[in-house]
N, C-alpha and C. Protein backbone atom coordinates (compact mmCIF):
# COMPACT_ATOMS: atom_id res chain seq x y z
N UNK A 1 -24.45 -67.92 -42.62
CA UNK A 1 -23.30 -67.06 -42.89
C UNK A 1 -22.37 -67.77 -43.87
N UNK A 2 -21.84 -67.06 -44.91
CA UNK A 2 -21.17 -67.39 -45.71
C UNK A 2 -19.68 -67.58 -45.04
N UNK A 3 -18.77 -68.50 -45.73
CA UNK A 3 -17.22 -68.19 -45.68
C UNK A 3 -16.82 -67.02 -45.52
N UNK A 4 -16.78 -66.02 -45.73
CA UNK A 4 -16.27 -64.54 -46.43
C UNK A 4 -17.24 -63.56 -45.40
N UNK A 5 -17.96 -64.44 -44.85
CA UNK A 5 -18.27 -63.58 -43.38
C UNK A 5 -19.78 -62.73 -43.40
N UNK A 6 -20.28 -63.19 -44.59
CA UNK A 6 -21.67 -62.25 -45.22
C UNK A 6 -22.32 -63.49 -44.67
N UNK A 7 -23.97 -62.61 -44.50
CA UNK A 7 -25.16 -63.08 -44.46
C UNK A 7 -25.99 -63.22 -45.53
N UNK A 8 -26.66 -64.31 -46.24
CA UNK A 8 -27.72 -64.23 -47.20
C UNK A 8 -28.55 -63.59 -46.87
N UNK A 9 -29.66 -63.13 -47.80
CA UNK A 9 -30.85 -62.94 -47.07
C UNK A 9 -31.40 -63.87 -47.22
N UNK A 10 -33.18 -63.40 -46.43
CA UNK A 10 -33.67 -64.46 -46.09
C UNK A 10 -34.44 -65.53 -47.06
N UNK A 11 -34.30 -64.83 -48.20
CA UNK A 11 -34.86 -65.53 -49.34
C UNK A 11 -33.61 -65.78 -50.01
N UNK A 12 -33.23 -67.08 -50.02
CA UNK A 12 -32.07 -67.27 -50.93
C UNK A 12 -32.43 -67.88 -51.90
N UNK A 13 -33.00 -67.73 -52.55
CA UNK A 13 -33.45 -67.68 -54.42
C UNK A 13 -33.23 -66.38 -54.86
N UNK A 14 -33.03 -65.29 -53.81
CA UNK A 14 -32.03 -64.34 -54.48
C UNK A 14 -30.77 -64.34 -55.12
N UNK A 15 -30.04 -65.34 -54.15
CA UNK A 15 -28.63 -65.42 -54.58
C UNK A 15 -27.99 -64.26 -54.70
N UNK A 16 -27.96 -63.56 -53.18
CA UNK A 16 -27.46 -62.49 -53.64
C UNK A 16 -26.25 -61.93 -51.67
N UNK A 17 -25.67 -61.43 -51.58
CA UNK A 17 -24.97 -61.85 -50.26
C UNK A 17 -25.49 -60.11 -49.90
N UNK A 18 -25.94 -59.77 -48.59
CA UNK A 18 -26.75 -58.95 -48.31
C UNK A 18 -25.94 -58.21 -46.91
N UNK A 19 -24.91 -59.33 -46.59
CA UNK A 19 -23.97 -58.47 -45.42
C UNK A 19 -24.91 -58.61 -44.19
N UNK A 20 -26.03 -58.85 -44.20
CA UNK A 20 -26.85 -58.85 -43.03
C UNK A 20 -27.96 -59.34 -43.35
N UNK A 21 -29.61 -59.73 -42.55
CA UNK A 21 -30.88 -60.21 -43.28
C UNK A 21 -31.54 -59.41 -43.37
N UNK A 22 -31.40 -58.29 -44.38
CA UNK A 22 -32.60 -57.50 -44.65
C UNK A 22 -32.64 -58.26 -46.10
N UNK A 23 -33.81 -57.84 -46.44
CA UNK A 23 -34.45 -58.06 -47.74
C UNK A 23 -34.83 -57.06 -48.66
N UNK A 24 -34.70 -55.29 -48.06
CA UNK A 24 -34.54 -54.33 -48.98
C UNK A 24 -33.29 -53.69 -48.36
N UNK A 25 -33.27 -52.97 -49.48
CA UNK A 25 -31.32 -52.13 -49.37
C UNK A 25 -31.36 -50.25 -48.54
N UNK A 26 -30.74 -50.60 -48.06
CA UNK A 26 -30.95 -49.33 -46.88
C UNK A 26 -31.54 -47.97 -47.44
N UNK A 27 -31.90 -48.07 -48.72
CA UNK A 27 -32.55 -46.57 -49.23
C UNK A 27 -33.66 -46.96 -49.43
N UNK A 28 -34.59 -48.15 -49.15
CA UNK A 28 -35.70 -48.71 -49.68
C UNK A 28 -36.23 -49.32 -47.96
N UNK A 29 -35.67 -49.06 -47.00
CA UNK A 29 -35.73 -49.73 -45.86
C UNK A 29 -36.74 -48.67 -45.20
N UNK A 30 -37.74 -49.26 -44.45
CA UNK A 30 -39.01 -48.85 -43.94
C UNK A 30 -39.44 -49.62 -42.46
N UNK A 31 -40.13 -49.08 -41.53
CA UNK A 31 -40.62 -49.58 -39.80
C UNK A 31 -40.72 -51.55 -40.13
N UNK A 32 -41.18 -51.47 -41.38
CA UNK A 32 -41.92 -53.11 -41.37
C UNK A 32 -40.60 -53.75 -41.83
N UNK A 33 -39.24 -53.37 -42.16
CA UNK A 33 -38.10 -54.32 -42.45
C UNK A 33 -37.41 -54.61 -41.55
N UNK A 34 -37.56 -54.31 -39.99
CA UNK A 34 -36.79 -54.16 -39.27
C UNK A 34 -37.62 -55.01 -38.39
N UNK A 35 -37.14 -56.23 -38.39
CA UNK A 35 -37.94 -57.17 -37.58
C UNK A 35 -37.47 -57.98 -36.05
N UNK A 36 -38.05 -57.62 -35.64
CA UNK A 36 -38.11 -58.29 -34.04
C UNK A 36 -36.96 -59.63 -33.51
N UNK A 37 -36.06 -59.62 -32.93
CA UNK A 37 -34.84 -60.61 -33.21
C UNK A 37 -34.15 -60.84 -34.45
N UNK A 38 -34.31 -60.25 -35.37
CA UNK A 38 -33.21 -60.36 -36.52
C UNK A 38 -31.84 -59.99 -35.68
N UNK A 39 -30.88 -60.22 -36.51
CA UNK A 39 -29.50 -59.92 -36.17
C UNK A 39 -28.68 -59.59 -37.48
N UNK A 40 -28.29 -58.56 -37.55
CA UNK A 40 -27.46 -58.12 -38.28
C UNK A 40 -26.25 -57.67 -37.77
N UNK A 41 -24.99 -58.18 -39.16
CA UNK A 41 -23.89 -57.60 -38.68
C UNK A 41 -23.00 -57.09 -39.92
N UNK A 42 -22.22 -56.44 -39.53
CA UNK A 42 -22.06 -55.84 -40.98
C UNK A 42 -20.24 -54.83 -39.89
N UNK A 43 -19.39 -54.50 -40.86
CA UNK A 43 -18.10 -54.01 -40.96
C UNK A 43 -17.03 -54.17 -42.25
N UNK A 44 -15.87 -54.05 -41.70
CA UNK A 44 -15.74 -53.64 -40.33
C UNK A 44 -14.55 -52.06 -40.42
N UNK A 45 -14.55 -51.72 -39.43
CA UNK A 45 -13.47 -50.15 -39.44
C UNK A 45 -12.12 -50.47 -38.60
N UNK A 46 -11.33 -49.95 -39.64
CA UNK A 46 -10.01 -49.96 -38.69
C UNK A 46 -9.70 -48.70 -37.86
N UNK A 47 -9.05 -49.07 -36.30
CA UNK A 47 -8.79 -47.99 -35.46
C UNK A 47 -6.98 -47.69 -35.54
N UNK A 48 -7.08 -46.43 -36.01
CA UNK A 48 -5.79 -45.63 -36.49
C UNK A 48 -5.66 -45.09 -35.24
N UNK A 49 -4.28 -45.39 -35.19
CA UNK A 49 -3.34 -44.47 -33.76
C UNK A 49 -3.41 -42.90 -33.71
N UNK A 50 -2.97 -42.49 -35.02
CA UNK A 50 -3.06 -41.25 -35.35
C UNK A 50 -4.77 -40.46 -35.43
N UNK A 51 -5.53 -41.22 -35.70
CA UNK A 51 -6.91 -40.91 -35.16
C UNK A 51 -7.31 -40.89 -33.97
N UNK A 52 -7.03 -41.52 -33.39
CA UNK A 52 -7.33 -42.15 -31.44
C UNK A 52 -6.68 -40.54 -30.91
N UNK A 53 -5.40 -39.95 -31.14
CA UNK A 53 -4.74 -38.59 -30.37
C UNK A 53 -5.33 -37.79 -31.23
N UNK A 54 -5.72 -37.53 -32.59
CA UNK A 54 -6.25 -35.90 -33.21
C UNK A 54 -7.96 -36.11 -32.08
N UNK A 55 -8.52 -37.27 -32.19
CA UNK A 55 -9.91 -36.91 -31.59
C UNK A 55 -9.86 -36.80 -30.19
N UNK A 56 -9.14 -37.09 -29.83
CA UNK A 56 -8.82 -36.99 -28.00
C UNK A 56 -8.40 -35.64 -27.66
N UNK A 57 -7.42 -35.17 -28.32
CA UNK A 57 -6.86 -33.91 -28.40
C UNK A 57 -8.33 -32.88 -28.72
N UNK A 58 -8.70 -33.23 -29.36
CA UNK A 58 -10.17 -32.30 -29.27
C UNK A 58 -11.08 -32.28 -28.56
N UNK A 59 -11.49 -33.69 -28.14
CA UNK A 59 -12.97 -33.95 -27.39
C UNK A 59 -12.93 -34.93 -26.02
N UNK A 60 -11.55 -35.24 -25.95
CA UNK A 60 -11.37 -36.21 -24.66
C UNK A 60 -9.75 -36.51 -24.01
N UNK A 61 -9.12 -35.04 -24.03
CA UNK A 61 -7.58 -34.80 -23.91
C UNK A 61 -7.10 -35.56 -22.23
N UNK A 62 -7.15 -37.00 -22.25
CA UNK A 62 -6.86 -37.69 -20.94
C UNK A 62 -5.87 -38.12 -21.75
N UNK A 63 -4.49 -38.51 -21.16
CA UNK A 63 -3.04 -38.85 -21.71
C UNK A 63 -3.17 -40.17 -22.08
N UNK A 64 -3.97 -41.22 -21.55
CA UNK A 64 -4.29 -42.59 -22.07
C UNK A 64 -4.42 -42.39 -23.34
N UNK A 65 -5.38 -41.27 -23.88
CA UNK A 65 -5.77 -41.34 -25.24
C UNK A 65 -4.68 -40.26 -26.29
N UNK A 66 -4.12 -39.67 -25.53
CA UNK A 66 -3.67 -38.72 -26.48
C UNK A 66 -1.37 -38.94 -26.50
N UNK A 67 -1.16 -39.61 -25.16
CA UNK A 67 0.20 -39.25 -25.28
C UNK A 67 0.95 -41.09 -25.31
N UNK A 68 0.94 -41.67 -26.33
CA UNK A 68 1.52 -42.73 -26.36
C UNK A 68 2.49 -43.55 -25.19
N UNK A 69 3.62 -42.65 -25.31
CA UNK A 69 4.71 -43.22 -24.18
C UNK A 69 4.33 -42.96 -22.48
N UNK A 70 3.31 -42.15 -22.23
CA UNK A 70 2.87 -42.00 -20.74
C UNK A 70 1.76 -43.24 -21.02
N UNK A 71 1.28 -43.46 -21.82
CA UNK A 71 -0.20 -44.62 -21.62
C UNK A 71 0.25 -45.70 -21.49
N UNK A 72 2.17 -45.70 -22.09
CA UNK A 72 2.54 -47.17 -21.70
C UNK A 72 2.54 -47.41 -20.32
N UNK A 73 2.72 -46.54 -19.07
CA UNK A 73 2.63 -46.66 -17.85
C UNK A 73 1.24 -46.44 -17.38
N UNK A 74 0.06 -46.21 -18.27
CA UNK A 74 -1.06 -45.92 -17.68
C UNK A 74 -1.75 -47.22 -17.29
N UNK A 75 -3.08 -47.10 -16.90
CA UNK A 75 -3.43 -48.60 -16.45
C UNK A 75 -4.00 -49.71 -17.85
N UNK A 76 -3.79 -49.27 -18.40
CA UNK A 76 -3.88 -49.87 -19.95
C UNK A 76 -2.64 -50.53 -20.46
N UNK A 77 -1.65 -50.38 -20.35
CA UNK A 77 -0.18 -50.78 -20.90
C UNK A 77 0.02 -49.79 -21.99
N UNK A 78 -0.64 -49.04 -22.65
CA UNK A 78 -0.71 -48.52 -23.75
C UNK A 78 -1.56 -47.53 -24.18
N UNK A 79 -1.70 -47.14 -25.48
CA UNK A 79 -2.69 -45.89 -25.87
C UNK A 79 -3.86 -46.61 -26.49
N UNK A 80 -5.14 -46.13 -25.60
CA UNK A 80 -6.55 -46.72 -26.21
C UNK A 80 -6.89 -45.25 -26.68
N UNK A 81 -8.19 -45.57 -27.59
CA UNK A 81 -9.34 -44.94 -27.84
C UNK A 81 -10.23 -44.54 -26.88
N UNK A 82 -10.69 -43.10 -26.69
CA UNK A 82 -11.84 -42.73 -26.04
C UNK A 82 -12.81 -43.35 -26.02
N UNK A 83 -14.01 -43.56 -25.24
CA UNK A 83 -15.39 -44.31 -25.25
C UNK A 83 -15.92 -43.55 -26.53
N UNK A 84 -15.90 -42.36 -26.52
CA UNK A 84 -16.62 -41.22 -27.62
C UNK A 84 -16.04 -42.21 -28.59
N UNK A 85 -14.65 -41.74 -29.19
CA UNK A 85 -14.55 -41.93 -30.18
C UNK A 85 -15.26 -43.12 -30.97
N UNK A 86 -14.89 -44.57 -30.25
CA UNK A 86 -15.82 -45.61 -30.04
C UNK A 86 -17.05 -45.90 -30.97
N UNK A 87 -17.34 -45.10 -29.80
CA UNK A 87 -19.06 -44.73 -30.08
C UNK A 87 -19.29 -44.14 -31.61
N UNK A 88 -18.38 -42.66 -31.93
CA UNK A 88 -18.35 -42.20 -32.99
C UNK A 88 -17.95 -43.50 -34.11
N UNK A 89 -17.46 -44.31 -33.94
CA UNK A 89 -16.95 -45.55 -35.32
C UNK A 89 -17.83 -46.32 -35.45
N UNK A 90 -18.39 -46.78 -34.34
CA UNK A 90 -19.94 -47.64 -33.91
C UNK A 90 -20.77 -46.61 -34.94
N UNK A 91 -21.07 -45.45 -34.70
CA UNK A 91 -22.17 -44.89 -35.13
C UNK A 91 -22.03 -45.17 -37.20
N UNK A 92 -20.74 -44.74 -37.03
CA UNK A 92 -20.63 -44.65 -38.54
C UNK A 92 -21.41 -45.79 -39.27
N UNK A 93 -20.51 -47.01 -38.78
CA UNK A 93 -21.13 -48.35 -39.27
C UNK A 93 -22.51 -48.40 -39.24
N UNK A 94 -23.29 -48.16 -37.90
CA UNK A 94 -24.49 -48.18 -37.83
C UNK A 94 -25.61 -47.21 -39.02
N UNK A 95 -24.84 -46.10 -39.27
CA UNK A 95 -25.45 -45.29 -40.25
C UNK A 95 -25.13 -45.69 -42.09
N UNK A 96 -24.05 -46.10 -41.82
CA UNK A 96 -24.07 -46.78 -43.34
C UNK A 96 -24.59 -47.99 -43.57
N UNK A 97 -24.76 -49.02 -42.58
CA UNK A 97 -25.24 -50.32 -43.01
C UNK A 97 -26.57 -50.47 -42.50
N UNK A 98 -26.95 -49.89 -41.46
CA UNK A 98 -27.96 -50.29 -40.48
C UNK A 98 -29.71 -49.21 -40.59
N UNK A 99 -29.01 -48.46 -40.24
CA UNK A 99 -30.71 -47.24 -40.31
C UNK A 99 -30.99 -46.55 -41.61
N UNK A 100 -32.01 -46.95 -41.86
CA UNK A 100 -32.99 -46.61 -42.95
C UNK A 100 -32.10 -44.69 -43.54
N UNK A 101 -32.09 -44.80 -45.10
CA UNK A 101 -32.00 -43.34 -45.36
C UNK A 101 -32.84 -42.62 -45.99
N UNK A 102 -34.19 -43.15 -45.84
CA UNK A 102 -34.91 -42.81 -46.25
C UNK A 102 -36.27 -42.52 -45.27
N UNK A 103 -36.09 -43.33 -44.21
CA UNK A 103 -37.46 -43.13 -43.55
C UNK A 103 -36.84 -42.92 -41.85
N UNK A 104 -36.10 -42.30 -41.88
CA UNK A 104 -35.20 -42.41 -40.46
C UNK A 104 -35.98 -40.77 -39.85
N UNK A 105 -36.82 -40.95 -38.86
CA UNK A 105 -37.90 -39.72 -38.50
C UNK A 105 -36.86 -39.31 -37.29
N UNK A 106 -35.61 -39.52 -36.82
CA UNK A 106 -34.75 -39.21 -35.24
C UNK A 106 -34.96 -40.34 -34.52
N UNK A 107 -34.17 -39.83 -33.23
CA UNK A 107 -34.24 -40.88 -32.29
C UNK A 107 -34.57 -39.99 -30.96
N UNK A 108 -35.36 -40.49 -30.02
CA UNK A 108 -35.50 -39.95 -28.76
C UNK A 108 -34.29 -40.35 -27.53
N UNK A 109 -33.69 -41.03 -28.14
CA UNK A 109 -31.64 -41.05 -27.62
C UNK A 109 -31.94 -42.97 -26.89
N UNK A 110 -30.74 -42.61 -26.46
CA UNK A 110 -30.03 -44.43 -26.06
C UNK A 110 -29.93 -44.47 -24.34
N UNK A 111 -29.51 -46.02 -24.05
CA UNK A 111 -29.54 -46.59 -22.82
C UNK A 111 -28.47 -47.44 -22.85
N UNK A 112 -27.77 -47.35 -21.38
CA UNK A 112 -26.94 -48.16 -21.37
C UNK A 112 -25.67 -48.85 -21.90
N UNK A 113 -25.51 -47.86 -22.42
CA UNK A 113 -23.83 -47.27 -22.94
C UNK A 113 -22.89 -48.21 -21.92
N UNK A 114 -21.93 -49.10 -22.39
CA UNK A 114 -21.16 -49.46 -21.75
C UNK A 114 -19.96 -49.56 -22.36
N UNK A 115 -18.39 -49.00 -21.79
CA UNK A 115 -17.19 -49.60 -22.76
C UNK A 115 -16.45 -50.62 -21.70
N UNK A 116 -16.65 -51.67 -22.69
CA UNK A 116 -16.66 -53.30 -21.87
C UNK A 116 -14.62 -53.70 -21.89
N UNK A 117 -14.57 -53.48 -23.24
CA UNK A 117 -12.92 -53.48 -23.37
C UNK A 117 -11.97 -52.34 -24.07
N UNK A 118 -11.01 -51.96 -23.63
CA UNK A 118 -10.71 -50.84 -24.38
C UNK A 118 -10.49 -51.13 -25.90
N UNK A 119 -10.16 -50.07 -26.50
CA UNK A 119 -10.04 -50.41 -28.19
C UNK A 119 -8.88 -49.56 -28.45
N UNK A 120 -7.78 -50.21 -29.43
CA UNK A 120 -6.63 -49.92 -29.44
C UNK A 120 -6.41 -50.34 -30.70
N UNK A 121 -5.00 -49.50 -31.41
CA UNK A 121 -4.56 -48.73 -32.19
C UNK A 121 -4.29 -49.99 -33.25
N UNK A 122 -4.71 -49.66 -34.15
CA UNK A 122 -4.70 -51.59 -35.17
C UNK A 122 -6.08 -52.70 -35.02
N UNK A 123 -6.52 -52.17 -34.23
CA UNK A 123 -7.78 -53.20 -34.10
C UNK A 123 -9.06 -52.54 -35.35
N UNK A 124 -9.33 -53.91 -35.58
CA UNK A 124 -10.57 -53.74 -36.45
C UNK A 124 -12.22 -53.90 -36.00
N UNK A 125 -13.11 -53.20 -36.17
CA UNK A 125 -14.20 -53.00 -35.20
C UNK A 125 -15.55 -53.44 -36.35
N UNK A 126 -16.34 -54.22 -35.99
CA UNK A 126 -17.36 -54.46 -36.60
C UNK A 126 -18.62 -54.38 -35.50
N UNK A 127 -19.75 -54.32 -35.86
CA UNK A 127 -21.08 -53.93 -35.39
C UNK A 127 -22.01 -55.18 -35.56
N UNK A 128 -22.55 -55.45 -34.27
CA UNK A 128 -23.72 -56.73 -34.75
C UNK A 128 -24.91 -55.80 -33.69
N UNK A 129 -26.00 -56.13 -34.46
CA UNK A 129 -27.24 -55.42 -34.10
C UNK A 129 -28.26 -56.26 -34.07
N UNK A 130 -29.12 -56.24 -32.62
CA UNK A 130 -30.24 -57.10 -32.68
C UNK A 130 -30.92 -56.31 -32.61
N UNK A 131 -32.74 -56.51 -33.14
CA UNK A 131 -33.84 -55.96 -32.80
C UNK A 131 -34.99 -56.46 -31.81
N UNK A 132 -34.73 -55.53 -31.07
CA UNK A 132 -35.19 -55.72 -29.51
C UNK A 132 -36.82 -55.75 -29.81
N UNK A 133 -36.94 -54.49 -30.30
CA UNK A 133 -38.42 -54.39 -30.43
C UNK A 133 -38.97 -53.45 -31.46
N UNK A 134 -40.24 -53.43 -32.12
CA UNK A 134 -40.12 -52.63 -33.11
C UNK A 134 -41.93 -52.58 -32.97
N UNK A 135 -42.42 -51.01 -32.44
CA UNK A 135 -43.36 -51.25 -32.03
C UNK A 135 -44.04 -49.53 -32.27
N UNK A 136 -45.28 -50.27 -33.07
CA UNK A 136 -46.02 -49.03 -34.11
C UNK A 136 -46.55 -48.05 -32.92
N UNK A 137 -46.37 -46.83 -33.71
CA UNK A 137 -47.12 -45.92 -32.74
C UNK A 137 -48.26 -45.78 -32.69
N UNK A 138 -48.90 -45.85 -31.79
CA UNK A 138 -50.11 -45.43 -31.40
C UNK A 138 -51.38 -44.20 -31.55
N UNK A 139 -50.40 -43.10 -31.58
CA UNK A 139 -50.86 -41.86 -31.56
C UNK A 139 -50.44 -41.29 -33.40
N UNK A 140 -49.44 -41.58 -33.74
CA UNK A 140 -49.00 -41.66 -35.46
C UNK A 140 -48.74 -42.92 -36.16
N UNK A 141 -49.98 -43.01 -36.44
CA UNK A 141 -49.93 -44.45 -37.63
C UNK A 141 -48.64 -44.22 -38.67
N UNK A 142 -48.02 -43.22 -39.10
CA UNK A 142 -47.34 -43.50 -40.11
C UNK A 142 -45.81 -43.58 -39.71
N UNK A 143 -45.83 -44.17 -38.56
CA UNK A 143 -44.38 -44.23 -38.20
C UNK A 143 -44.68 -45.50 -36.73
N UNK A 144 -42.99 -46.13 -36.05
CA UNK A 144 -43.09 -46.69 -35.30
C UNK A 144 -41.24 -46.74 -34.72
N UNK A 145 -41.15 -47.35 -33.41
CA UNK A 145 -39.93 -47.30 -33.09
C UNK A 145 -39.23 -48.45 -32.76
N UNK A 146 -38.57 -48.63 -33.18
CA UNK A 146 -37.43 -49.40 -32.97
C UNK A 146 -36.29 -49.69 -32.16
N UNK A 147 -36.26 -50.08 -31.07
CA UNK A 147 -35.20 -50.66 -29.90
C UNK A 147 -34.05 -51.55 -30.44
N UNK A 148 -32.60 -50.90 -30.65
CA UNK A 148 -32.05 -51.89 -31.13
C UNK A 148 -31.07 -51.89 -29.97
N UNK A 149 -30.57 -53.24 -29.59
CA UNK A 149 -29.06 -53.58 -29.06
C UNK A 149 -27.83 -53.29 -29.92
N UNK A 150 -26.96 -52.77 -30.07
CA UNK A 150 -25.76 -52.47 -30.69
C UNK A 150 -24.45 -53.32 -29.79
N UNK A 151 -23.41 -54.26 -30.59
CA UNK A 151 -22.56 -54.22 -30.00
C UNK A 151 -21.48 -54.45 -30.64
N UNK A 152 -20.38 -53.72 -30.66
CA UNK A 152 -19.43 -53.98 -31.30
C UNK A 152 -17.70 -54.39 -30.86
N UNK A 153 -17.59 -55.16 -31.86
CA UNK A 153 -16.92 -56.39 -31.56
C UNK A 153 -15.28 -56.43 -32.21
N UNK A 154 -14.14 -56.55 -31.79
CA UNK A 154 -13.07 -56.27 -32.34
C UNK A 154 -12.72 -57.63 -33.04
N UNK A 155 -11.60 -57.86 -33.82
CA UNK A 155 -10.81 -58.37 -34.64
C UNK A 155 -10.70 -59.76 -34.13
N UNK A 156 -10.81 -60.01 -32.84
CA UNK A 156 -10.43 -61.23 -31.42
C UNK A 156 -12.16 -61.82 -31.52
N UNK A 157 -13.42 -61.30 -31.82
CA UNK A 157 -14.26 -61.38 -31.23
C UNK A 157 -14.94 -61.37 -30.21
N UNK A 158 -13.91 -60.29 -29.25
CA UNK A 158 -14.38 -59.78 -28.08
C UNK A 158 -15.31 -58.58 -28.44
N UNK A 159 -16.38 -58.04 -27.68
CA UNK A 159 -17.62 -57.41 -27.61
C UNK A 159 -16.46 -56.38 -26.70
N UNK A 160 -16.56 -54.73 -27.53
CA UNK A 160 -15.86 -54.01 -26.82
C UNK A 160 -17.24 -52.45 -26.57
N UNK A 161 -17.57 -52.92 -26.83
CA UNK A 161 -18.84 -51.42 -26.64
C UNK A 161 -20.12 -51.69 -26.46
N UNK A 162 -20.97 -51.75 -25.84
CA UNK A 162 -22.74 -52.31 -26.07
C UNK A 162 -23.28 -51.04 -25.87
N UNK A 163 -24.52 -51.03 -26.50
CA UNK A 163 -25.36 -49.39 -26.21
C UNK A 163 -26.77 -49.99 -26.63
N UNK A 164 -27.59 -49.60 -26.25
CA UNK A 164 -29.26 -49.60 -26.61
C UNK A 164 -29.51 -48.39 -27.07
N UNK A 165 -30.57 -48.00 -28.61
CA UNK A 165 -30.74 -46.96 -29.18
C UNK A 165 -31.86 -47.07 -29.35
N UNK A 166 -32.94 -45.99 -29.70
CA UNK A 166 -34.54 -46.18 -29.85
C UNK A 166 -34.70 -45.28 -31.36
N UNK A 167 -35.28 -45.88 -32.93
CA UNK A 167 -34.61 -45.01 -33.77
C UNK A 167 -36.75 -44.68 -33.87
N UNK A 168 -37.15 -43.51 -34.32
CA UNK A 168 -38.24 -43.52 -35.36
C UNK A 168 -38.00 -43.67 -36.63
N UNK A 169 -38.98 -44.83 -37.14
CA UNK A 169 -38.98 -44.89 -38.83
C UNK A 169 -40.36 -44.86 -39.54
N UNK A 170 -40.64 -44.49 -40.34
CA UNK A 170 -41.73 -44.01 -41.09
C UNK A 170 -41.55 -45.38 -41.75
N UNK A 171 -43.40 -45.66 -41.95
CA UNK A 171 -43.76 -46.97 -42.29
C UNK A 171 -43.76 -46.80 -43.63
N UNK A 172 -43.65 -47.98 -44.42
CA UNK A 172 -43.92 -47.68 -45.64
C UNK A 172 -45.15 -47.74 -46.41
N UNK A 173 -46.25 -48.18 -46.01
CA UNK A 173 -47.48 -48.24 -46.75
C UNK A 173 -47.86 -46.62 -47.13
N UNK A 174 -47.63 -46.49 -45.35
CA UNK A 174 -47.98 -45.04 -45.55
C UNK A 174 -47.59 -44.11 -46.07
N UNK A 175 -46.36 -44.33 -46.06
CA UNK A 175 -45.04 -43.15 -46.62
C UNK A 175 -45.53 -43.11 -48.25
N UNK A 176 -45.89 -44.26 -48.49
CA UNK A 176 -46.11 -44.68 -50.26
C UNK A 176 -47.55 -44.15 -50.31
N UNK A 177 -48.64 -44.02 -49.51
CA UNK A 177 -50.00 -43.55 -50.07
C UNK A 177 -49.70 -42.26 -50.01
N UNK A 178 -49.36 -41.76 -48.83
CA UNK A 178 -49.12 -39.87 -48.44
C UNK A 178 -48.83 -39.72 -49.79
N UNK A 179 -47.73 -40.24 -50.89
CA UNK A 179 -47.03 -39.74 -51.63
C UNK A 179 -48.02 -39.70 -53.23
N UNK A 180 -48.11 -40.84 -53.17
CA UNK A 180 -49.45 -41.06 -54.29
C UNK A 180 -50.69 -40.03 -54.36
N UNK A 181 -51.20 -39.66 -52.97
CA UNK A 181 -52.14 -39.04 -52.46
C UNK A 181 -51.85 -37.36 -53.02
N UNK A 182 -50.33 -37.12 -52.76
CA UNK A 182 -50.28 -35.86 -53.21
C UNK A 182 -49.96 -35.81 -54.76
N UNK A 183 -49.55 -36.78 -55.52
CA UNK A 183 -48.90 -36.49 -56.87
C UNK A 183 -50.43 -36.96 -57.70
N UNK A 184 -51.66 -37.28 -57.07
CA UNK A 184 -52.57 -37.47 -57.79
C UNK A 184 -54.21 -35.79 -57.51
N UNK A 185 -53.16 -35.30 -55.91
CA UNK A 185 -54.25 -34.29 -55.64
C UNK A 185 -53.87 -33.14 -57.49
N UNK A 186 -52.46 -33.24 -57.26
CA UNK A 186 -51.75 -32.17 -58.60
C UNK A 186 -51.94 -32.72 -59.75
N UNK A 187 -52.58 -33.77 -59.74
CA UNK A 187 -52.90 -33.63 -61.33
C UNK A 187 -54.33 -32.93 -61.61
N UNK A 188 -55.05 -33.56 -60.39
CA UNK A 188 -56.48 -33.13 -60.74
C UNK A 188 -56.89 -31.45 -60.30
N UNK A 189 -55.90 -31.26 -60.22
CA UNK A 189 -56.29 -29.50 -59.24
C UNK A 189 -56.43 -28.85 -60.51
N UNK A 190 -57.27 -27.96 -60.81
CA UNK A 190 -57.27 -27.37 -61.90
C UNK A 190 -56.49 -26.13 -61.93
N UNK A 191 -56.50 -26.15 -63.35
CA UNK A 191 -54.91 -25.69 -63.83
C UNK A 191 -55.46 -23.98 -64.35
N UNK A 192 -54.81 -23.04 -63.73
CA UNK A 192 -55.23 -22.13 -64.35
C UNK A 192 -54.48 -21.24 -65.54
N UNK A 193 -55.20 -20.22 -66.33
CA UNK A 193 -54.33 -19.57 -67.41
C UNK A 193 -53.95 -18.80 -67.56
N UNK A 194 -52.36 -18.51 -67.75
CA UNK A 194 -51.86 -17.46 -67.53
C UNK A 194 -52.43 -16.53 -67.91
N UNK A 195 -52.43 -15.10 -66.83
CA UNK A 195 -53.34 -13.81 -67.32
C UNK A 195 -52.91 -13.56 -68.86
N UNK A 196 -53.40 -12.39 -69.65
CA UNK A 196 -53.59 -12.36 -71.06
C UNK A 196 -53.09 -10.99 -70.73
């Protein structure tokens, strides 16, 4: 890890600061880049007060989250963030730095959702991600899944959220022959002439 809080990658004859150890860039990212105990981390998002009550007020209207001066008497001292919302800032990060945008096939959903510390109004939230497991399918060679740990971590370096996610990603050998396979069936297909 650098000063400035970046990760090289793993080939540093790149010379190049990568925010985390991948070795291709999230639009080029495929089942085989996502390797087994890597750790990536990457942020971070700031949590706005005025965000914490518009999303509560919509999707999680408990007065902790939505009415400032009652949360000072709540069991918090103050106004936190919903678990959702949380989760929703976690996700963001996770989708801009973390899962493939190119070969991302869904997820069959997560485990073990926990909100460990609350998260409050000024705090800054970053994401570190290990890979649990990353394990080809069986039944579809051209894809495999991925077990990641998620946990994200505030400004203090306290761990305020953990979740387990299972993503499908399309491999790349394959993704690259399928594609070859069809841009070479269209050349050779014969070409017919417009009627006369």
């Amino acid at each position: 890890m650098t000063q400035s809080g970046h990760y090289l990658a793993r080939d540093n004859s790149t010379f190049r600061y990568a925010g985390m150890p991948f070795l291709r860039p999230i639009s080029d990212r495929y089942f085989e880049d996502y390797i087994e105990g890597d750790v990536h981390c990457f942020g971070t998002i700031v949590v706005e007060a005025d965000e914490i009550v518009a999303f509560a007020n919509r999707f999680d209207p408990q007065s902790l989250h939505t009415d400032p001066e009652a949360a000072k008497n709540g069991p918090f001292g103050g106004l936190i963030a919903s678990g959702w919302h949380t989760a929703g800032l976690m996700t963001r990060l996770f989708m801009d730095h973390y899962l493939t945008k190119v070969a991302s096939l869904g997820s069959p959903g997560g485990d073990e959702l926990r909100w460990v510390k609350p998260v409050r109004p000024g705090d800054a939230l970053s994401v570190r991600v290990t890979v649990l497991k990353a394990v080809p399918s069986k039944s579809k060679p051209d894809r495999g899944a991925i077990t990641s740990f998620v946990e994200v971590i505030n400004q203090a370096g306290e761990v305020v959220m953990t979740f387990k996610v299972v993503n499908i990603i399309a491999k790349r050998a394959l993704v690259i022959a399928s594609a070859a396979t069809g841009y070479l069936s269209t050349l050779s297909s014969p070409k017919t002439s417009p009627e006369k």
